[in-house]
Protein backbone atom coordinates (compact mmCIF):
# COMPACT_ATOMS: atom_id res chain seq x y z
CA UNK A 1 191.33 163.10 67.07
CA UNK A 2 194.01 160.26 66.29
CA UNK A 3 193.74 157.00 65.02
CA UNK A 4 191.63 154.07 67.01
CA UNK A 5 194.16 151.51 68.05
CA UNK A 6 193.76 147.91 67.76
CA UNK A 7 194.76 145.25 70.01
CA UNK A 8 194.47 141.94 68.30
CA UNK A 9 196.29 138.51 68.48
CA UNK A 10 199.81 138.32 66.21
CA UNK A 11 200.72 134.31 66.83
CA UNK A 12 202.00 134.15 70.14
CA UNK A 13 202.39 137.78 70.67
CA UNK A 14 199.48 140.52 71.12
CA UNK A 15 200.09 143.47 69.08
CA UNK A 16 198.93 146.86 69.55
CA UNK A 17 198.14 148.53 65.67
CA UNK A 18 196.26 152.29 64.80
CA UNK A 19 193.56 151.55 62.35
CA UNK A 20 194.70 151.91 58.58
CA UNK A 21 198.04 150.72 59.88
CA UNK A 22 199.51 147.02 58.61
CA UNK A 23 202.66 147.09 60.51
CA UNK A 24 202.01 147.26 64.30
CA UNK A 25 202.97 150.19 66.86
CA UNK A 26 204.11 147.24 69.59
CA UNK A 27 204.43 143.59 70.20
CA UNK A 28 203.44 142.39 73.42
CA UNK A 29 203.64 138.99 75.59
CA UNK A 30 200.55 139.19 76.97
CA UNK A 31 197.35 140.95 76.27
CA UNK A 32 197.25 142.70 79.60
CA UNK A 33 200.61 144.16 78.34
CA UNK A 34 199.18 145.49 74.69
CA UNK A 35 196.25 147.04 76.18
CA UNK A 36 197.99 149.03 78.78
CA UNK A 37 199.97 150.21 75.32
CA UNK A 38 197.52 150.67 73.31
CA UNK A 39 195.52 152.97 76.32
CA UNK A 40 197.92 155.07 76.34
CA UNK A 41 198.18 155.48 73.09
CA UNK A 42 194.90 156.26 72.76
CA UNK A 43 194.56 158.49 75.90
CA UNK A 44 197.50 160.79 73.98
CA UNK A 45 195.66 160.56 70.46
CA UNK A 46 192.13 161.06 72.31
CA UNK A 47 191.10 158.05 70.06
CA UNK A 48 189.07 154.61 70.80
CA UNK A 49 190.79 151.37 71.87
CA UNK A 50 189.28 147.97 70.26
CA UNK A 51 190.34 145.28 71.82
CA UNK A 52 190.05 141.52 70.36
CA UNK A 53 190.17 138.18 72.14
CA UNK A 54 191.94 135.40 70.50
CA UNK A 55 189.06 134.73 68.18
CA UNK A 56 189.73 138.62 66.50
CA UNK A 57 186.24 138.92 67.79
CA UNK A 58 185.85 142.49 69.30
CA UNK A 59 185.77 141.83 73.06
CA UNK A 60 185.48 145.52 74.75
CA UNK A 61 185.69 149.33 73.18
CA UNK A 62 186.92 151.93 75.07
CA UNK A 63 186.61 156.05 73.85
CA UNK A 64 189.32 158.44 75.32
CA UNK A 65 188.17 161.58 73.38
CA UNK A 66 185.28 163.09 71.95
CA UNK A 67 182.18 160.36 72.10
CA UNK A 68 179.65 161.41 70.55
CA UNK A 69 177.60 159.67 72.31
CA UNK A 70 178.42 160.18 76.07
CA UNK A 71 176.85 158.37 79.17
CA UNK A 72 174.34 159.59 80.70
CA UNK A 73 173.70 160.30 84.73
């Protein structure tokens, strides 16, 4: 399993960064833009996705490998 990758606010840009990292993977214009990035990233790494509104409150989590705790139904 890789490393979670973060999509969090950089001024006016939205940057896509694997956790433990302080120099980002990607700069992005929008948000829309870092998360498709950061997917699939994460997809490759089987790794989570955090993503963070504006605030650098954690707005939505997203697991692409191994959860440990899968849905059920």
């Amino acid at each position: 399993m890789g490393k979670n990758q973060w999509v969090t606010n950089r001024g006016d840009k939205w940057a896509v960064v694997g956790e433990g990292n302080s120099k980002a993977t990607s700069l992005h214009n929008t948000q829309k833009e870092a998360i498709q990035a950061g997917k699939s990233i994460a997809v490759n790494q089987q790794s989570e996705l955090i993503i963070q509104g504006k605030d650098n409150k954690i707005r939505e989590k997203n697991s692409y490998g191994n959860d440990s705790f899968p849905p059920k139904g």
